[in-house]
C-alpha atoms as a PDB file:
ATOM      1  CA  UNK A   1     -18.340  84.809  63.250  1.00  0.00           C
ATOM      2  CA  UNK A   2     -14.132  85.165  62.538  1.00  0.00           C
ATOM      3  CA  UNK A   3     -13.207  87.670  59.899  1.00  0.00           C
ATOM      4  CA  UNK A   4     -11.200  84.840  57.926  1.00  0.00           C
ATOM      5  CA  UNK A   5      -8.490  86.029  55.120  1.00  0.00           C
ATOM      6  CA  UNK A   6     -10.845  84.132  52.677  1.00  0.00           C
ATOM      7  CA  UNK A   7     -13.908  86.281  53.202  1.00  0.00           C
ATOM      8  CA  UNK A   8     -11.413  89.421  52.752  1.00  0.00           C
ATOM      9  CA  UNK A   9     -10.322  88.604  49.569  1.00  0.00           C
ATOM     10  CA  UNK A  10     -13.906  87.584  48.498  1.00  0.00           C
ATOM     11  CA  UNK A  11     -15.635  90.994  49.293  1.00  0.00           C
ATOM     12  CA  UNK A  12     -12.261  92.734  47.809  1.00  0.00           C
ATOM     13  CA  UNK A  13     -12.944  90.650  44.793  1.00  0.00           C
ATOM     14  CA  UNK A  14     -16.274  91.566  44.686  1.00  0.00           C
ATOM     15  CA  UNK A  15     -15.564  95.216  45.140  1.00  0.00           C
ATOM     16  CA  UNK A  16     -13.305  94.953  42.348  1.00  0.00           C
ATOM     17  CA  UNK A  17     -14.718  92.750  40.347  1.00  0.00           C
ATOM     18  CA  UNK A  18     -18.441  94.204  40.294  1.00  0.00           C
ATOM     19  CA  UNK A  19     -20.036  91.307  40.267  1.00  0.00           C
ATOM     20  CA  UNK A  20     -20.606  87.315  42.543  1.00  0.00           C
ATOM     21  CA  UNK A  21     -19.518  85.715  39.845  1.00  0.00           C
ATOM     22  CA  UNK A  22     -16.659  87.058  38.501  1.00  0.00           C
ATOM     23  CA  UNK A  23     -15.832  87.314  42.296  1.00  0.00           C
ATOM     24  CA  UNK A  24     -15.950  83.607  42.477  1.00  0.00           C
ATOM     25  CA  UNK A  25     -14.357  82.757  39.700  1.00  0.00           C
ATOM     26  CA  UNK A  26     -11.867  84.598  40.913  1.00  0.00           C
ATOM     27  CA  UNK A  27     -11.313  83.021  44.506  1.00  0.00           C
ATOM     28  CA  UNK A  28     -12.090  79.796  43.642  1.00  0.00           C
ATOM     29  CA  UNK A  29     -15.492  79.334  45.501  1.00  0.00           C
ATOM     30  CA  UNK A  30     -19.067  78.829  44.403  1.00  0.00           C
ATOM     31  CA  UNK A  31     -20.984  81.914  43.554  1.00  0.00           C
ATOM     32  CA  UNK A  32     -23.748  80.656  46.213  1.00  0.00           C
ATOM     33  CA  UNK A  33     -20.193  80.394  48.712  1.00  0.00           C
ATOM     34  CA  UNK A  34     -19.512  83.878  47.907  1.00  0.00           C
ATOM     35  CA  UNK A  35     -22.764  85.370  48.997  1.00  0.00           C
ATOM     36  CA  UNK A  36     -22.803  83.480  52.033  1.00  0.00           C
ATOM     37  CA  UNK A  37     -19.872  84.833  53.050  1.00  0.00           C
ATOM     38  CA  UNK A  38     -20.677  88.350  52.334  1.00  0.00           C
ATOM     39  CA  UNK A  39     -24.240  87.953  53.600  1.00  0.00           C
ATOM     40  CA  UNK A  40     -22.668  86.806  57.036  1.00  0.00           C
ATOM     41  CA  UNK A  41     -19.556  89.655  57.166  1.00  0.00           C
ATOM     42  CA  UNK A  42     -22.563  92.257  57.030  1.00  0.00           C
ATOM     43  CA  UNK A  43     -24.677  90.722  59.882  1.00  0.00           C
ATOM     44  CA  UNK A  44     -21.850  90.177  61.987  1.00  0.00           C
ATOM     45  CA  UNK A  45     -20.736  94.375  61.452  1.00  0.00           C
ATOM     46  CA  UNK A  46     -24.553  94.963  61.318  1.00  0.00           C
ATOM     47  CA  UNK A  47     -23.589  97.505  58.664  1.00  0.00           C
ATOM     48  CA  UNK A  48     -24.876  97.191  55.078  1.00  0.00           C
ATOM     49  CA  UNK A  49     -21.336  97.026  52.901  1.00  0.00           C
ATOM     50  CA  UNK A  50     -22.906  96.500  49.353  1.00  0.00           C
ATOM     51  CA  UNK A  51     -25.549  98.118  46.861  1.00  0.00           C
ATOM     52  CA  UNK A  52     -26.693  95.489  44.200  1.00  0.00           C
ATOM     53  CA  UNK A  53     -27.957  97.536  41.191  1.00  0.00           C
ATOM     54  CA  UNK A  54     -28.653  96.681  38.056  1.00  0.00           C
ATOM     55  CA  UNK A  55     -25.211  97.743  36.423  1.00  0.00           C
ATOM     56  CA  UNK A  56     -23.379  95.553  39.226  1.00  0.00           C
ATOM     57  CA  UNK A  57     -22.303  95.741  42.848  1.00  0.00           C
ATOM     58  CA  UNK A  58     -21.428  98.867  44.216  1.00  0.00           C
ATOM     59  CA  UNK A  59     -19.251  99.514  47.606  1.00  0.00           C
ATOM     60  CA  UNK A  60     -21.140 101.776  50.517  1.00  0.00           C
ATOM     61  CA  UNK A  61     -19.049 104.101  52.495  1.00  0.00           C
ATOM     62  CA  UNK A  62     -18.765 101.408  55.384  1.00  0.00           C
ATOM     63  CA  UNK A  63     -17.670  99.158  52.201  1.00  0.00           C
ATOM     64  CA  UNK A  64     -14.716 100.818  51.027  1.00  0.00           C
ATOM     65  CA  UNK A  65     -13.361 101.954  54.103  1.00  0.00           C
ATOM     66  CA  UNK A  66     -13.866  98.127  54.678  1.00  0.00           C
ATOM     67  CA  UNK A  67     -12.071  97.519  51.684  1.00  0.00           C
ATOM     68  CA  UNK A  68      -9.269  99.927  52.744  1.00  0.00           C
ATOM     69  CA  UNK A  69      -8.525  97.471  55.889  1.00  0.00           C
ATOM     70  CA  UNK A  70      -8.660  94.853  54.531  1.00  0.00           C
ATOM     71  CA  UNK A  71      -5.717  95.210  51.899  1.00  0.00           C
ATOM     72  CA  UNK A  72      -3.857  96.363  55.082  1.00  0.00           C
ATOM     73  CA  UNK A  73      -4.577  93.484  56.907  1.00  0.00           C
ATOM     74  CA  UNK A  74      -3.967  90.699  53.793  1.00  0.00           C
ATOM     75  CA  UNK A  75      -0.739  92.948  53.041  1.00  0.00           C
ATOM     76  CA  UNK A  76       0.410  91.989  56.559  1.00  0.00           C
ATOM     77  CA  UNK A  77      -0.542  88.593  56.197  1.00  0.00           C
ATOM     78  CA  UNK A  78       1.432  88.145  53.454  1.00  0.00           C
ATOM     79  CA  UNK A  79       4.069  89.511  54.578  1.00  0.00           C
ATOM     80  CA  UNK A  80       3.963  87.515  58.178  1.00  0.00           C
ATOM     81  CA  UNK A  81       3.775  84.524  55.536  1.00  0.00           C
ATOM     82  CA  UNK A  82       6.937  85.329  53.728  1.00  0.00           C
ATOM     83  CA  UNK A  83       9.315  85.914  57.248  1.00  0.00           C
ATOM     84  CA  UNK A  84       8.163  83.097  58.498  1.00  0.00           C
ATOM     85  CA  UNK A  85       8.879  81.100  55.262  1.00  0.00           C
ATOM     86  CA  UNK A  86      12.231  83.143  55.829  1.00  0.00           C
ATOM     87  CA  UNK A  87      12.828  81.418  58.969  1.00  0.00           C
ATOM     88  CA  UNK A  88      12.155  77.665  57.487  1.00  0.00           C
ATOM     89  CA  UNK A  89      14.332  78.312  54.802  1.00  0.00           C
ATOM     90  CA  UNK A  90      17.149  79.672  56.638  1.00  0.00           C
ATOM     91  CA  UNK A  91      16.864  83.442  54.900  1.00  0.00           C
ATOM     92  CA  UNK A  92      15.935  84.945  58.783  1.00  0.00           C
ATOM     93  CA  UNK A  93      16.858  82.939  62.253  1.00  0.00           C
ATOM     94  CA  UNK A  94      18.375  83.001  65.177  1.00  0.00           C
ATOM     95  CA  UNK A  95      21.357  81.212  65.781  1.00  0.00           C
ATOM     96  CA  UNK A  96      23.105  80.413  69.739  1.00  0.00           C
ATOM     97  CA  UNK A  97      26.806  79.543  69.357  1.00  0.00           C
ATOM     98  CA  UNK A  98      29.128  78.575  72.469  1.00  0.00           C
ATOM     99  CA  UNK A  99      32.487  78.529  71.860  1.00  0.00           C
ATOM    100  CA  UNK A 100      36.060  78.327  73.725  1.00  0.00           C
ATOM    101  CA  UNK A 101      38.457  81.448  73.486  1.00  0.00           C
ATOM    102  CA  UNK A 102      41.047  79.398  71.432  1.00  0.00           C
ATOM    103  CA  UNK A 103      38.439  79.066  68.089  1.00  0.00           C
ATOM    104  CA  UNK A 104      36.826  83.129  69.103  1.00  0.00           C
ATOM    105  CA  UNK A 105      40.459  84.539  69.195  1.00  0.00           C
ATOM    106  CA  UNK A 106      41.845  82.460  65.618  1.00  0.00           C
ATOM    107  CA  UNK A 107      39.014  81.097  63.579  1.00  0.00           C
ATOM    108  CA  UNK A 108      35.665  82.908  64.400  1.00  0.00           C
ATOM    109  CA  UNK A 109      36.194  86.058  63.557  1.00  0.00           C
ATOM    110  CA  UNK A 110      36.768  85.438  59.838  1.00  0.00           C
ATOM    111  CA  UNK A 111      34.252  82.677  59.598  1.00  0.00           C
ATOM    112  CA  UNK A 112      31.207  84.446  60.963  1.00  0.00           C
ATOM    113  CA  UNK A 113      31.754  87.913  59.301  1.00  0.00           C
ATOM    114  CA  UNK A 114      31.952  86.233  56.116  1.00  0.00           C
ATOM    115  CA  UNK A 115      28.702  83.906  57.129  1.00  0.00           C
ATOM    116  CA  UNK A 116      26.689  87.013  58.545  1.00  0.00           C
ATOM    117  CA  UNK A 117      27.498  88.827  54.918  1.00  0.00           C
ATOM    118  CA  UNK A 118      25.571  86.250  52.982  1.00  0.00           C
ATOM    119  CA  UNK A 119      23.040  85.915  55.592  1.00  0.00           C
ATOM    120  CA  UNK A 120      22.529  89.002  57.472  1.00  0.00           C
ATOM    121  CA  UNK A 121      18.875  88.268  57.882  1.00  0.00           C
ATOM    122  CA  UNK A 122      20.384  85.898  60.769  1.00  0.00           C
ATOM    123  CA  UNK A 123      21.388  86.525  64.149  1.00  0.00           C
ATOM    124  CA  UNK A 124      23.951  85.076  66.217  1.00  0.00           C
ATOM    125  CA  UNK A 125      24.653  84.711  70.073  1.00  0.00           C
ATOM    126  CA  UNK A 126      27.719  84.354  70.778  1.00  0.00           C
ATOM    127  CA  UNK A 127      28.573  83.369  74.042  1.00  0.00           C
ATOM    128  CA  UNK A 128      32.623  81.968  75.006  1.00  0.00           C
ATOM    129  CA  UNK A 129      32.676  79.022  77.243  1.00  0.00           C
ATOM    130  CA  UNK A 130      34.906  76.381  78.513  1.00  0.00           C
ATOM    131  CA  UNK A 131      34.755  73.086  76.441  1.00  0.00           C
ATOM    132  CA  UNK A 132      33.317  71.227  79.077  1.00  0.00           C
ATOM    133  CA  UNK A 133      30.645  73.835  79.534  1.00  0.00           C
ATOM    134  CA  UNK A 134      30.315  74.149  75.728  1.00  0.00           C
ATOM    135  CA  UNK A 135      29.155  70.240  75.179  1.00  0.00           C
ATOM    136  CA  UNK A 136      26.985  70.420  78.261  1.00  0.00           C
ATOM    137  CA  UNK A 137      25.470  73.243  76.988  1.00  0.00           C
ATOM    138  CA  UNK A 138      24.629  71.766  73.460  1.00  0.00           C
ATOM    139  CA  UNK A 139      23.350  68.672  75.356  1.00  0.00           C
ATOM    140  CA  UNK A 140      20.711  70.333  77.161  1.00  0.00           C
ATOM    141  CA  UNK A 141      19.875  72.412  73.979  1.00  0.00           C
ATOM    142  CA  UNK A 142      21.300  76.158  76.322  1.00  0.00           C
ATOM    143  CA  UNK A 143      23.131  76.308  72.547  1.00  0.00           C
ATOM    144  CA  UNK A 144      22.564  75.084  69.198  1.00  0.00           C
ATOM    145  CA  UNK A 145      25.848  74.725  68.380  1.00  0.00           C
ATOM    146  CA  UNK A 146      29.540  73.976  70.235  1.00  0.00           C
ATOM    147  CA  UNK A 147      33.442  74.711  69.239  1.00  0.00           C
ATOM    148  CA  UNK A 148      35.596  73.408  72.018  1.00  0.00           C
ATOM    149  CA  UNK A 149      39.452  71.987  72.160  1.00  0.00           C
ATOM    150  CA  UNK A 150      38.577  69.221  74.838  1.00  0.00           C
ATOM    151  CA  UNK A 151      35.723  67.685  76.991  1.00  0.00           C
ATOM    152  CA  UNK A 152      35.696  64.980  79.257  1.00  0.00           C
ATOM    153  CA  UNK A 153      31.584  64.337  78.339  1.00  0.00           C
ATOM    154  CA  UNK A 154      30.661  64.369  74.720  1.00  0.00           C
ATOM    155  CA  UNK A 155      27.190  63.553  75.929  1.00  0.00           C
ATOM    156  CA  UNK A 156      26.558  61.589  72.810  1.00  0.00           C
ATOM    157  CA  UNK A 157      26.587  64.576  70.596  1.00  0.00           C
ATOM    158  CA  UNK A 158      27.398  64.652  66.545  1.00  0.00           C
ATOM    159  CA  UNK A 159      31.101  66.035  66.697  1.00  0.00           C
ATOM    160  CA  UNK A 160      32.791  66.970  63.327  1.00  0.00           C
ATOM    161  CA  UNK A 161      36.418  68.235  63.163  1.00  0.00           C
ATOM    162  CA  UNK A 162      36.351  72.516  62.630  1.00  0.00           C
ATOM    163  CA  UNK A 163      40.031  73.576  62.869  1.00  0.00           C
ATOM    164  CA  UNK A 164      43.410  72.633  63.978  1.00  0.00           C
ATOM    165  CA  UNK A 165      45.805  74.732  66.186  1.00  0.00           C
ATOM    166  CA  UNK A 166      48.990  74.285  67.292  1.00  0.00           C
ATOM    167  CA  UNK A 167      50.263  75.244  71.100  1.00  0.00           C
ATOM    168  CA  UNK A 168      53.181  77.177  71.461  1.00  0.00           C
ATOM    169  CA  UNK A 169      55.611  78.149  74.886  1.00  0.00           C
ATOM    170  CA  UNK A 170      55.902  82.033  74.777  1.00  0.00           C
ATOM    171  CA  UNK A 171      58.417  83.380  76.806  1.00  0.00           C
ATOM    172  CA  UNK A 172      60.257  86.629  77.433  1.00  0.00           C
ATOM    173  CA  UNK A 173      63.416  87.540  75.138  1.00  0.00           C
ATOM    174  CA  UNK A 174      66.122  86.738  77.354  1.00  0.00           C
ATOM    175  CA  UNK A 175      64.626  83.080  78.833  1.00  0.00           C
ATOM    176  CA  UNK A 176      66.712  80.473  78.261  1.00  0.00           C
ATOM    177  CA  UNK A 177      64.791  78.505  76.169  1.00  0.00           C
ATOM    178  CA  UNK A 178      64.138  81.486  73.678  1.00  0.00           C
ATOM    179  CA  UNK A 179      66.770  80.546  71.360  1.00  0.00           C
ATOM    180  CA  UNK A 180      65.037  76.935  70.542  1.00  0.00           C
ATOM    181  CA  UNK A 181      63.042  76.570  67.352  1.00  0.00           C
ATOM    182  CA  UNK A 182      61.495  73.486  69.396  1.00  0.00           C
ATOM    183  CA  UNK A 183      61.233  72.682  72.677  1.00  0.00           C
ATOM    184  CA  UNK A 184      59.635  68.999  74.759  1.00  0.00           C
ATOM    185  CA  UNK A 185      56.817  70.031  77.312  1.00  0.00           C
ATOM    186  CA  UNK A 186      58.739  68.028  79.751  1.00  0.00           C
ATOM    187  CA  UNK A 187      61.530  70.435  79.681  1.00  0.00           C
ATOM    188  CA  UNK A 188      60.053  73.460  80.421  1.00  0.00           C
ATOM    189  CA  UNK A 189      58.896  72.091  83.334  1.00  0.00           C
ATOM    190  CA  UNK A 190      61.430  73.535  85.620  1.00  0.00           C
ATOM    191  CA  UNK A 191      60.252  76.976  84.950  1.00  0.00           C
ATOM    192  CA  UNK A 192      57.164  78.898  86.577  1.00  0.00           C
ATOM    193  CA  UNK A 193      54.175  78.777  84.072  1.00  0.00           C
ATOM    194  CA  UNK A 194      51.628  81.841  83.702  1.00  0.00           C
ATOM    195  CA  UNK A 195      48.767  79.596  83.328  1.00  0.00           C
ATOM    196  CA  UNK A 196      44.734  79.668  81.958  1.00  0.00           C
ATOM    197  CA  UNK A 197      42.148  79.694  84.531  1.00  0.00           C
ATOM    198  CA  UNK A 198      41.129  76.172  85.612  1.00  0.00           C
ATOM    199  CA  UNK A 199      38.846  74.127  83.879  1.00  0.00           C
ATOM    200  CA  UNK A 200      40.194  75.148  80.421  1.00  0.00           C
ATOM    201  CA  UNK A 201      41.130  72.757  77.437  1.00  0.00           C
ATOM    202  CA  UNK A 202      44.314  74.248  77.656  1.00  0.00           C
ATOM    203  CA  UNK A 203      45.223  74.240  81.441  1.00  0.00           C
ATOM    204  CA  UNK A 204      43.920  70.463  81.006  1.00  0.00           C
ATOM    205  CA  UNK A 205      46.379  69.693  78.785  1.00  0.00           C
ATOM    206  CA  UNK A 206      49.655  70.792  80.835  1.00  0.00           C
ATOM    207  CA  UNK A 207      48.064  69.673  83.720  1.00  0.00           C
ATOM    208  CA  UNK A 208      47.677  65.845  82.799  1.00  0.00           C
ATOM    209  CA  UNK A 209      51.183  66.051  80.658  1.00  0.00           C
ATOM    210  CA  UNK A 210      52.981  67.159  83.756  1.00  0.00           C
ATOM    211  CA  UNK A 211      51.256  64.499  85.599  1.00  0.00           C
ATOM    212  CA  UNK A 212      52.172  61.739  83.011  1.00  0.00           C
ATOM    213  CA  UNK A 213      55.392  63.039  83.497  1.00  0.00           C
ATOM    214  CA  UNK A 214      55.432  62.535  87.197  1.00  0.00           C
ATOM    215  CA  UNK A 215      56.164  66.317  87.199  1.00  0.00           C
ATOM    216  CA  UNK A 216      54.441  69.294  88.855  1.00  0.00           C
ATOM    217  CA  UNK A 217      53.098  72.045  86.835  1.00  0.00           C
ATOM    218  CA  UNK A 218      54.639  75.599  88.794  1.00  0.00           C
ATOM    219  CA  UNK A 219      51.863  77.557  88.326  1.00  0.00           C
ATOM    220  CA  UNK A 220      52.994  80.588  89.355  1.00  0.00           C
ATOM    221  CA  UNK A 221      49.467  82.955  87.986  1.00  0.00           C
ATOM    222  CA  UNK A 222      46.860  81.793  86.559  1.00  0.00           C
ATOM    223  CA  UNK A 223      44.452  84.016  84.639  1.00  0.00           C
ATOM    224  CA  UNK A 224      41.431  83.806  82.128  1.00  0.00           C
ATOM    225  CA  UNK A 225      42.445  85.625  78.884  1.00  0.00           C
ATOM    226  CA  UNK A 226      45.393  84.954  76.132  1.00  0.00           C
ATOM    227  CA  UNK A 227      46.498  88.598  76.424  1.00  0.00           C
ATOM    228  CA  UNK A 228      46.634  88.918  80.466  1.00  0.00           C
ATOM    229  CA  UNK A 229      49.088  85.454  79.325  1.00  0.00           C
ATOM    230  CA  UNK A 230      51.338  87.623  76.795  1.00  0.00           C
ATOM    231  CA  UNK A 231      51.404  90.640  79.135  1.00  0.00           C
ATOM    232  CA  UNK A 232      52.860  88.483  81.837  1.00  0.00           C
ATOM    233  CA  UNK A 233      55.103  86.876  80.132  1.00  0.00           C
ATOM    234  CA  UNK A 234      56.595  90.028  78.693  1.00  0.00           C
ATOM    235  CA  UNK A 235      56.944  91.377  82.285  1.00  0.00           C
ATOM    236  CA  UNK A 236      58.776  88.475  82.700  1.00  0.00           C
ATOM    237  CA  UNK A 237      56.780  86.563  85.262  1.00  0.00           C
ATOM    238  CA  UNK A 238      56.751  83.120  84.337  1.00  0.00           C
ATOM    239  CA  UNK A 239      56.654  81.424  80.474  1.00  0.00           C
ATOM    240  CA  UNK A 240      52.748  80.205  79.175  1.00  0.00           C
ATOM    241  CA  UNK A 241      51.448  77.865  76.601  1.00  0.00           C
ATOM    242  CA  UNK A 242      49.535  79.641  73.578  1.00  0.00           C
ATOM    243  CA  UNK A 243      47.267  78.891  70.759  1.00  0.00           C
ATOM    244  CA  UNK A 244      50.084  80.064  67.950  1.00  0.00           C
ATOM    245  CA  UNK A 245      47.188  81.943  66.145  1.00  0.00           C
ATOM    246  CA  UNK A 246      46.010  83.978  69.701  1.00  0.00           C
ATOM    247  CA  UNK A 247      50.126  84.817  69.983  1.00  0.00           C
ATOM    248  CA  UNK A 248      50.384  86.274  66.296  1.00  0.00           C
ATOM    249  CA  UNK A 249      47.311  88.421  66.858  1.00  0.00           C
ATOM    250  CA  UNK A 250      48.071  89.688  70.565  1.00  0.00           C
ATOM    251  CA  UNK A 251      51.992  89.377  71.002  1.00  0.00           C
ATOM    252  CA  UNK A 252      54.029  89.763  67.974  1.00  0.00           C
ATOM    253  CA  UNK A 253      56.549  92.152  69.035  1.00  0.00           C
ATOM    254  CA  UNK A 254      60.581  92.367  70.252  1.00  0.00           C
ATOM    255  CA  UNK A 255      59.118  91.489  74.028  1.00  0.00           C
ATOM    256  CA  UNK A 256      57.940  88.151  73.373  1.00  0.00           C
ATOM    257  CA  UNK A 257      59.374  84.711  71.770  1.00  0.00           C
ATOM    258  CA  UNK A 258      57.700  81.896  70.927  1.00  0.00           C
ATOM    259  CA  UNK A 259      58.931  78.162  70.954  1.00  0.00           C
ATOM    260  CA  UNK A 260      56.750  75.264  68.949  1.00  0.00           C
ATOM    261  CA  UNK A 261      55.902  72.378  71.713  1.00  0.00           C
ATOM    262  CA  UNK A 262      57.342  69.177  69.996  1.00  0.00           C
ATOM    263  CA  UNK A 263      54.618  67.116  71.996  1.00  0.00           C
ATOM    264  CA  UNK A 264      51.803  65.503  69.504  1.00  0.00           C
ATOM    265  CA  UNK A 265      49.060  66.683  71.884  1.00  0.00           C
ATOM    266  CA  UNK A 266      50.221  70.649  71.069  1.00  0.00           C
ATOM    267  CA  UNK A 267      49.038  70.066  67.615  1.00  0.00           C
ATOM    268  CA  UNK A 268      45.142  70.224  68.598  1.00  0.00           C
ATOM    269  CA  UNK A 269      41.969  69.099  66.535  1.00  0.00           C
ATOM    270  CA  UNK A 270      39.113  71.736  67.547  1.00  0.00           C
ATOM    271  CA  UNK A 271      36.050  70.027  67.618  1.00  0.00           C
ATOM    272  CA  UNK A 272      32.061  71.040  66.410  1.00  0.00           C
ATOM    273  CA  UNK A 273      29.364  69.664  68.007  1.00  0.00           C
ATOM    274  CA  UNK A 274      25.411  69.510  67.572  1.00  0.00           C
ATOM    275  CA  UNK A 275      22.592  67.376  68.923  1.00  0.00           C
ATOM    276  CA  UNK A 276      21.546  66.200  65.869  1.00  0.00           C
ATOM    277  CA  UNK A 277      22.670  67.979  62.280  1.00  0.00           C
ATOM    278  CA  UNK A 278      19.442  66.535  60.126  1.00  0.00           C
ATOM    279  CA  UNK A 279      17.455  68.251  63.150  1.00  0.00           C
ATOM    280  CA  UNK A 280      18.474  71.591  63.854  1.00  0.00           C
ATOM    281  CA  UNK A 281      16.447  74.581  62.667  1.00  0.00           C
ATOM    282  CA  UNK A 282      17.650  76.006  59.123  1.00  0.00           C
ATOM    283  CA  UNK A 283      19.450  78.972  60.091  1.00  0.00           C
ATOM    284  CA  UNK A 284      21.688  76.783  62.745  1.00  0.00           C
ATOM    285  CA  UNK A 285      22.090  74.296  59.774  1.00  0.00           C
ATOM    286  CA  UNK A 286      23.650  77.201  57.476  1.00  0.00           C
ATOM    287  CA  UNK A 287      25.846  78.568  59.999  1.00  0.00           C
ATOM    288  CA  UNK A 288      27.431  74.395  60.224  1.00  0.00           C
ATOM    289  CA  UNK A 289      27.661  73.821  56.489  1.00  0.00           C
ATOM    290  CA  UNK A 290      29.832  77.348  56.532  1.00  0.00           C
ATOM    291  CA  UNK A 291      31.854  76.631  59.462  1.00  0.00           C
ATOM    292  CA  UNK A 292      32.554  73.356  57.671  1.00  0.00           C
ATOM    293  CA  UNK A 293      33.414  74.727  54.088  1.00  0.00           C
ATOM    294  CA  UNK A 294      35.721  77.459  55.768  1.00  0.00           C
ATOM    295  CA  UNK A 295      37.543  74.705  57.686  1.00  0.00           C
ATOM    296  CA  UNK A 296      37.799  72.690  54.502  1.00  0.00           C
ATOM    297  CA  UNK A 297      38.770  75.945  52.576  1.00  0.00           C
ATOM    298  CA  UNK A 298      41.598  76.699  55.349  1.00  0.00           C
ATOM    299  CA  UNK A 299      43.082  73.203  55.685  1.00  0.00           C
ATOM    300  CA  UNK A 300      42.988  72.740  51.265  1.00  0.00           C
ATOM    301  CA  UNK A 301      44.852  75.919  51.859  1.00  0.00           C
ATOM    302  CA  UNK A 302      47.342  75.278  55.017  1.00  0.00           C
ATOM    303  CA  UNK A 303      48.022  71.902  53.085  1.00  0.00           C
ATOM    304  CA  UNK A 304      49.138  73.634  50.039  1.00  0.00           C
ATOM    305  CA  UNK A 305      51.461  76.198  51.305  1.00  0.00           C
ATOM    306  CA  UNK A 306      52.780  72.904  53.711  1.00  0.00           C
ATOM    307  CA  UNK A 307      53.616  70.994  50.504  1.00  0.00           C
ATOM    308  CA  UNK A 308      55.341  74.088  48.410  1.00  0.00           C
ATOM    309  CA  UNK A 309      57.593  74.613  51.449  1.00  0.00           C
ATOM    310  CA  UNK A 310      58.118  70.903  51.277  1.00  0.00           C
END
């Protein structure tokens, strides 16, 4: 015989209730059910847990220490119950992010702080990846969910639009093109570039511009973080392209300018991306809808300030 939670709460409602009947009224089984049940818990502890006398049913020692356990183990039941309830419902979860540096450095930051203050039953992994590695990722479910700039392979995935950005040239104070509100990607192309490491949106995007061009992109360093970029540049050894958001946070100072690129491709759409939205687990789903509403919260507001300056 398995202890079941049902033949628990019937000897605890027998206990309590002194009596098979009002013990199966209260469970919801036959009387006849009742004393089955309790008939079979005692043969299979081969311990006598009840004295039936004539002013009702009395616990034994082995009885109420049974008793005793058993509200333990029903507490913990119910309680396993709830969390996992918590879990389909989005309240508790486990959430795996990939993302590429551009949306980590500008738009993550606020968005999951604010997410994980509603929700802190949640957890998020957080892991910052290439684009390309970001979709493939989400593809073969390694991530739940994907921010990237640009991928060759969108493997067939759900993509929403999450954030603009727009790419700016940052160069040192005294560079001749530091004076320019504006500047064409094609003419900077006679200076040495401080570029990302390979495979990034970003590095992507100068690359293929330069080659439309019928230019050559003078890569002169090429390393894997927006500050090493800025820190370069201010030493004055070569001019980069820039999220304008990653330059405000990480070079904002007397040693740096920054140019807006003119090109249409500098203004960038950052991309979402999910297997299947109506299919992914409830906390993954909550973490989308907020992404969403803070994109549609920042671009309601972006537009506004856009039109008053109009």
């Amino acid at each position: 015989m398995k202890i079941d939670p049902v033949t628990l709460r019937s000897f605890i409602a027998v206990v309590e209730e002194g009596s098979i009947a009002a013990a199966a009224a209260r469970v919801h089984l036959a009387p006849s059910a009742v004393s089955k049940r309790i008939a079979e818990l005692e043969s299979h502890l081969r311990t006598e847990l009840l004295i039936r006398q004539h002013r009702g049913i009395e616990p034994t020692f082995a009885g109420r220490t049974l008793v005793r356990h058993a509200r333990n183990v029903l507490h913990g039941i119910d309680e396993l119950v709830t969390e996992i309830r918590d879990f389909s419902s989005g309240t508790r979860g486990h959430v795996r992010l990939f993302a590429n540096i551009s949306s980590i450095t500008q738009f993550l930051p606020h968005d999951l702080k604010s997410f994980l203050t509603g929700h802190p039953g949640i957890d998020i992994d957080l892991e910052e990846h290439i684009s390309s590695t970001t979709t493939r990722a989400v593809a073969e479910n390694a991530a739940d969910i994907g921010i990237y700039a640009q991928a060759d392979n969108e493997y067939g995935l759900e993509v929403l639009p999450y954030r603009r950005d727009q790419l700016v040239l940052a160069v040192p104070p005294g560079h001749e093109l530091a004076r320019r509100k504006s500047v064409n990607f094609i003419d900077t192309l006679n200076y040495e570039f401080v570029g990302l490491h390979k495979g990034g949106a970003i590095n992507y995007l100068l690359l293929r511009a330069a080659s439309d061009a019928n230019r050559t992109l003078k890569l002169r360093f090429q390393v894997t973080a927006f500050e090493a970029v800025i820190t370069m540049v201010r030493a004055g050894l070569g001019i980069g392209v820039l999220p304008g958001g990653a330059v405000n946070l990480f070079g904002r100072d007397a040693a740096l300018r920054t140019v807006r690129l003119a090109d249409a491709w500098a203004s960038r759409q950052l991309k979402l991306c999910v297997r299947n939205r109506n299919g992914l687990p409830a906390a993954a789903a909550l973490l989308v809808t907020h992404l969403l509403r803070e994109a549609d919260a920042f671009s309601a507001i972006a537009n506004r300030d856009g039109g008053m300056a109009k």
